[in-house]
C-alpha atoms as a PDB file:
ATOM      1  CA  UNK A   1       0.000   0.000   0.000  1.00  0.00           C
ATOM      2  CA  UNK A   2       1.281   3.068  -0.971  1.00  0.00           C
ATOM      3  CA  UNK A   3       2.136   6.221   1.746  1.00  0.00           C
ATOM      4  CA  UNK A   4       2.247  10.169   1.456  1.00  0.00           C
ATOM      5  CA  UNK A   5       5.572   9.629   1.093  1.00  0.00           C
ATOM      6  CA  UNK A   6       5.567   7.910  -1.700  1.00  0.00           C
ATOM      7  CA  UNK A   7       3.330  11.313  -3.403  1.00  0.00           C
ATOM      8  CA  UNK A   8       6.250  12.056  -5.613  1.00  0.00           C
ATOM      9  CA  UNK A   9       7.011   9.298  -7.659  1.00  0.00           C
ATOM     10  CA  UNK A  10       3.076   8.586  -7.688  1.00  0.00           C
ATOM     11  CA  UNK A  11       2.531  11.939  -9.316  1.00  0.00           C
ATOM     12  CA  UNK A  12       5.660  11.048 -12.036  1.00  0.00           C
ATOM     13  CA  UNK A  13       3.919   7.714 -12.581  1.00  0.00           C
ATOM     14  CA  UNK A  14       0.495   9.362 -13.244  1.00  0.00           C
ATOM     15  CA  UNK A  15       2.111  12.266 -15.425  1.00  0.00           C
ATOM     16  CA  UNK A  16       3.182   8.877 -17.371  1.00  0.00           C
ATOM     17  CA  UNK A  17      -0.036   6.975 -17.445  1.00  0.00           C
ATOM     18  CA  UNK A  18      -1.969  10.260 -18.629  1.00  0.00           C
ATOM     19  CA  UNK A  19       0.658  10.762 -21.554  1.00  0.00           C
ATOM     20  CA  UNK A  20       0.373   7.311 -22.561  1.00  0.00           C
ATOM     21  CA  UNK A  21      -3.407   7.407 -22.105  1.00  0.00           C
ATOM     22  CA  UNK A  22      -3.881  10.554 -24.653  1.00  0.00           C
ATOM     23  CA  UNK A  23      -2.413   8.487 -27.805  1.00  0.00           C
ATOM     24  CA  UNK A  24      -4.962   5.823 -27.580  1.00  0.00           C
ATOM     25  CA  UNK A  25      -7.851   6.185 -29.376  1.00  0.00           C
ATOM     26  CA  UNK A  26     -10.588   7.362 -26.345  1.00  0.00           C
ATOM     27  CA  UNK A  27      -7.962   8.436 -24.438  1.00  0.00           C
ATOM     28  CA  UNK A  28      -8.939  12.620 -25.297  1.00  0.00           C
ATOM     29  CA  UNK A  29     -12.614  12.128 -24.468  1.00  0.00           C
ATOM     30  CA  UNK A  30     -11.626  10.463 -20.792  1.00  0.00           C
ATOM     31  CA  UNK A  31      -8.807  12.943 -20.141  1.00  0.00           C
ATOM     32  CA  UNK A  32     -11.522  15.544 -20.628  1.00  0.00           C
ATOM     33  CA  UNK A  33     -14.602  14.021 -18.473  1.00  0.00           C
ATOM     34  CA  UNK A  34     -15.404  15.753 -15.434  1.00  0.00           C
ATOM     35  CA  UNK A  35     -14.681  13.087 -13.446  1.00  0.00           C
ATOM     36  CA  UNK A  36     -11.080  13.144 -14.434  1.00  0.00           C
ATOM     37  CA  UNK A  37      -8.514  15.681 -13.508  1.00  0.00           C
ATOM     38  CA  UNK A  38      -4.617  16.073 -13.977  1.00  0.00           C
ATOM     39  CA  UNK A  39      -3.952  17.627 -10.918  1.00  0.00           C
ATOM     40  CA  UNK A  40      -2.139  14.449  -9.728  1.00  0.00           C
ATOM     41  CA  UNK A  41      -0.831  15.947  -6.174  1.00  0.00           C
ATOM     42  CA  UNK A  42      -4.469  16.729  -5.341  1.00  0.00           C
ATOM     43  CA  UNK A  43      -5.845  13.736  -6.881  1.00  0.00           C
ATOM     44  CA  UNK A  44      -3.430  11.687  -4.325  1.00  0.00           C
ATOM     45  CA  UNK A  45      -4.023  13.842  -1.306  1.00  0.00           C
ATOM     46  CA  UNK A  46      -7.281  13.617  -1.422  1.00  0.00           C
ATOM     47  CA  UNK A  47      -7.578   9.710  -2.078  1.00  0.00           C
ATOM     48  CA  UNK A  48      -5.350   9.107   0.671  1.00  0.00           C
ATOM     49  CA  UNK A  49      -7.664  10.814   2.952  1.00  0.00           C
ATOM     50  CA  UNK A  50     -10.324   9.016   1.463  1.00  0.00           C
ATOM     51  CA  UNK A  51     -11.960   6.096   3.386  1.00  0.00           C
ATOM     52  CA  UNK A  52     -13.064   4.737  -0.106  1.00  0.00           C
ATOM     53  CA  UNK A  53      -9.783   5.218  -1.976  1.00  0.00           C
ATOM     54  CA  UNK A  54      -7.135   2.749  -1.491  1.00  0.00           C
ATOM     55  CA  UNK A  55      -3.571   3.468  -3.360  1.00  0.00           C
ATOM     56  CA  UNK A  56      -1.044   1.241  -4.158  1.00  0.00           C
ATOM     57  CA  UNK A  57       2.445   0.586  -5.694  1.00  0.00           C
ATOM     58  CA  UNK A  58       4.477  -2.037  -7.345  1.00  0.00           C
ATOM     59  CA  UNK A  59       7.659  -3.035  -6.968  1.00  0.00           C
ATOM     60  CA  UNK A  60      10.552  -3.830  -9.347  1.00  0.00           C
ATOM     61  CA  UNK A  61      13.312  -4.269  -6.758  1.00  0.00           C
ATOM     62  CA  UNK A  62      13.613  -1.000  -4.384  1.00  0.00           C
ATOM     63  CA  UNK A  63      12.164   1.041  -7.369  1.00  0.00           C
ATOM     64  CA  UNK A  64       8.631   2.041  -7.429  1.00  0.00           C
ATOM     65  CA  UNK A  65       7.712   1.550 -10.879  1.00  0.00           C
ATOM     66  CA  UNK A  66       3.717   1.002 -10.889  1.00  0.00           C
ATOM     67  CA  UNK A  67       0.760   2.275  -9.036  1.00  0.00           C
ATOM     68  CA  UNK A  68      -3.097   1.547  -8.620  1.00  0.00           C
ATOM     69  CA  UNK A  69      -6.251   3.253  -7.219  1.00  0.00           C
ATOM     70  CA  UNK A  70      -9.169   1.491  -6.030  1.00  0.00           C
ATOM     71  CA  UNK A  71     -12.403   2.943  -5.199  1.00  0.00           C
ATOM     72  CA  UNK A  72     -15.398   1.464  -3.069  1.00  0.00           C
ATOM     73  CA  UNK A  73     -18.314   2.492  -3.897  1.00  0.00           C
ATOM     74  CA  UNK A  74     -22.281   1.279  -2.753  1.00  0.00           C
ATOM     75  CA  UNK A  75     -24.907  -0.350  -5.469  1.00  0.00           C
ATOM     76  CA  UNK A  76     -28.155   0.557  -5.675  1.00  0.00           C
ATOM     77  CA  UNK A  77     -29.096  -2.884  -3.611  1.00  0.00           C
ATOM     78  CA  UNK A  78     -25.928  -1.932  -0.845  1.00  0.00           C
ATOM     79  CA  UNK A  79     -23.581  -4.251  -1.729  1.00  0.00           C
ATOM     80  CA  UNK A  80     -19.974  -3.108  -2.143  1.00  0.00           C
ATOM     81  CA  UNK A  81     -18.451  -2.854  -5.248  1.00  0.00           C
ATOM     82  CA  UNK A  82     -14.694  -1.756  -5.815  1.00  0.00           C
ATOM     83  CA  UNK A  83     -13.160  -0.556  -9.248  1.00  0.00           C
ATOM     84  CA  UNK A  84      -9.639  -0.044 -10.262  1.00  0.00           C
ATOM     85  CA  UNK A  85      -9.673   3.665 -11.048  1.00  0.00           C
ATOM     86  CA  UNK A  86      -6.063   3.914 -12.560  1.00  0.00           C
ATOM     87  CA  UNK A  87      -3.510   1.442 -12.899  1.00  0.00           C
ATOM     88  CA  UNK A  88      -0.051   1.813 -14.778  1.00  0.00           C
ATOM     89  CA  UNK A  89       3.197   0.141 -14.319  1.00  0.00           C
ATOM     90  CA  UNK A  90       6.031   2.107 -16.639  1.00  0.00           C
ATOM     91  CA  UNK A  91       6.721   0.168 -19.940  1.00  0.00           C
ATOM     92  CA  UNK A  92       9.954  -0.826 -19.111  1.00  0.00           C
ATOM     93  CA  UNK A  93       8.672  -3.050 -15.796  1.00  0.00           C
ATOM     94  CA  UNK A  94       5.745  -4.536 -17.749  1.00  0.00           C
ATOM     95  CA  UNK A  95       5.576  -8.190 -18.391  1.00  0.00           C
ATOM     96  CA  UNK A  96       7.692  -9.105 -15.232  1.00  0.00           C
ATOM     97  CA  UNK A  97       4.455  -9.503 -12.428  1.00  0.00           C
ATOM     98  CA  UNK A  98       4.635  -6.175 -11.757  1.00  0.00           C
ATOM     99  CA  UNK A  99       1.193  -5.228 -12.371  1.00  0.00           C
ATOM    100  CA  UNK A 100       0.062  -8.346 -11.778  1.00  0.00           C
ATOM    101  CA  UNK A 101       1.040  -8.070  -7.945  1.00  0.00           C
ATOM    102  CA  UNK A 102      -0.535  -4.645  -7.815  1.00  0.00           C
ATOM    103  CA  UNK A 103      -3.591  -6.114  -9.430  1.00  0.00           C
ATOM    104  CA  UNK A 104      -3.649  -9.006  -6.919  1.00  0.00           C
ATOM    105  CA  UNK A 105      -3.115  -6.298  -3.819  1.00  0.00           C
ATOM    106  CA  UNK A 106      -6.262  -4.765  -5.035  1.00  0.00           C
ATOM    107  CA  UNK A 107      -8.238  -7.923  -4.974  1.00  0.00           C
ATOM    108  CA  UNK A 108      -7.124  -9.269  -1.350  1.00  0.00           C
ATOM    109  CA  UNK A 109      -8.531  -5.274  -0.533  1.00  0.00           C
ATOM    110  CA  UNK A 110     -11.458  -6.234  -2.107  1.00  0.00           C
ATOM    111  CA  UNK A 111     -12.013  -9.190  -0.513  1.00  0.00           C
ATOM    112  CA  UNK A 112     -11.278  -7.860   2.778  1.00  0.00           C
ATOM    113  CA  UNK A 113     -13.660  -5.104   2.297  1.00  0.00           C
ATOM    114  CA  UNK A 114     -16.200  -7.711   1.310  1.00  0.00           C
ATOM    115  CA  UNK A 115     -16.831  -6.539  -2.052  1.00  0.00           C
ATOM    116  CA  UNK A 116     -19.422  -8.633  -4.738  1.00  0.00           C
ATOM    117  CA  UNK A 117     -17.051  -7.436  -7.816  1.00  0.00           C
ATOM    118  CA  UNK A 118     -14.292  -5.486  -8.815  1.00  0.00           C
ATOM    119  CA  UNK A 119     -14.382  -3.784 -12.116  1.00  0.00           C
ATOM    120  CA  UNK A 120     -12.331  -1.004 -14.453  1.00  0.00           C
ATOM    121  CA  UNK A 121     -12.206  -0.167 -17.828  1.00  0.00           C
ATOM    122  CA  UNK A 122      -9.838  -0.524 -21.155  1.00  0.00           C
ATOM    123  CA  UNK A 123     -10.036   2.132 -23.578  1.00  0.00           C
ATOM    124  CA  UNK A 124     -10.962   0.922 -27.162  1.00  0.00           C
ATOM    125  CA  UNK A 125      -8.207  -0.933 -29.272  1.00  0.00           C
ATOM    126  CA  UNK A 126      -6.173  -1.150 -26.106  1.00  0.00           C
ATOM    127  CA  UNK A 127      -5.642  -4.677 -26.526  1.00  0.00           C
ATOM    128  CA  UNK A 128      -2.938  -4.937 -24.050  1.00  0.00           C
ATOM    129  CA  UNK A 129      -4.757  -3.682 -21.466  1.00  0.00           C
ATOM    130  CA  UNK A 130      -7.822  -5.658 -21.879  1.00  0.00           C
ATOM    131  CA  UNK A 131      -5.092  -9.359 -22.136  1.00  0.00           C
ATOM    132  CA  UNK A 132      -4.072  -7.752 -19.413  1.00  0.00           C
ATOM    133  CA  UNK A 133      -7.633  -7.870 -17.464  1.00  0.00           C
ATOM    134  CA  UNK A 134      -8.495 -11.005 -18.836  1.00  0.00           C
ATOM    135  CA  UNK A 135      -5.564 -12.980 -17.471  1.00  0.00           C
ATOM    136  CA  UNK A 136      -6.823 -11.759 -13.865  1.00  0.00           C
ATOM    137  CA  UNK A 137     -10.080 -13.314 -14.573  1.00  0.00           C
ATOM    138  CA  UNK A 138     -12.079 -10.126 -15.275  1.00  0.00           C
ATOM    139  CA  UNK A 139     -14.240  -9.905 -18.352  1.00  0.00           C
ATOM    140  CA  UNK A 140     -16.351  -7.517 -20.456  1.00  0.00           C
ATOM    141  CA  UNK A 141     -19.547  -6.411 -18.608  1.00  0.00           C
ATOM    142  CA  UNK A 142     -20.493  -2.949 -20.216  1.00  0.00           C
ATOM    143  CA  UNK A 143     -19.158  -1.058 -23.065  1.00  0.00           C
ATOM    144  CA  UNK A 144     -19.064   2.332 -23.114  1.00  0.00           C
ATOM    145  CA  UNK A 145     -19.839   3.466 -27.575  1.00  0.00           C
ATOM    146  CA  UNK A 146     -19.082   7.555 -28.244  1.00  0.00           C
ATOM    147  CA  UNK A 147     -19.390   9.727 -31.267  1.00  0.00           C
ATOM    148  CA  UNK A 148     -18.232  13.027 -31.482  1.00  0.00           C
ATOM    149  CA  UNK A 149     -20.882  15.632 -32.984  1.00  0.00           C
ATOM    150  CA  UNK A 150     -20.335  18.497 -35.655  1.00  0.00           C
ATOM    151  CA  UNK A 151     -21.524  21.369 -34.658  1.00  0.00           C
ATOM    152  CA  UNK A 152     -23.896  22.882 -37.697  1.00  0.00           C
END
């Protein structure tokens, strides 16, 4: 689990993830939802001070070279339902078990928070990231379509 201390490198990871994000097709419509913002140091202060936001880091010897947010939120019928918010691991550590360990953190959370599910998302064409889903045993339950509108 990640600490303020570790705010620094968490904001350089995410400064990462959000470049990588805009080049994928999608990627421009999410960056500009509502829901999202690029103030990373914010962002991380206020999900550590969040009872529903968990944040954590991977690993590749002493280096922190991945992170992962999960959020618990309550369904309609009060059940508990957690979703992976952001997760990244930098290209270099990927295919190692580096995000797979994060991933697997996020689950025992899960678990221990008595979630029914845990979801997230994979932008279209992002093929790696959806293998990457699939291999933790999480499949397709909703897809978001979009189309952007001239204005006349």
């Amino acid at each position: 689990m990640a600490s303020i201390d570790d705010l620094e490198i968490l904001t350089f990871l995410r400064k990462e993830a959000i470049l990588e994000v805009e080049s994928k097709r999608g990627g421009q419509v999410l960056l500009n939802l509502d829901s999202f913002s690029e103030n990373s140091k914010e962002n991380f202060s206020n999900w550590f001070n969040s009872s529903d936001h968990y944040i954590f880091t991977g690993l590749f010897g002493d280096a922190v070279v991945a992170y992962g947010v999960l959020e618990f939120s309550t369904t309609n019928d009060t059940q508990r339902i957690a979703s992976i918010k952001e997760i990244f691991v930098l290209k270099d550590a990927r295919s190692v078990g580096v995000g797979e360990s994060v991933i697997q953190s996020m689950i025992k959370e899960a678990i221990r928070h008595n979630a029914v599910g845990i979801d997230s998302f994979a932008l279209p064409g992002d093929r790696e990231t959806k293998n990457f889903f699939e291999t933790q045993g999480m499949v397709a339950r909703l897809i978001h379509v979009y189309r952007p509108l001239e204005s006349n």
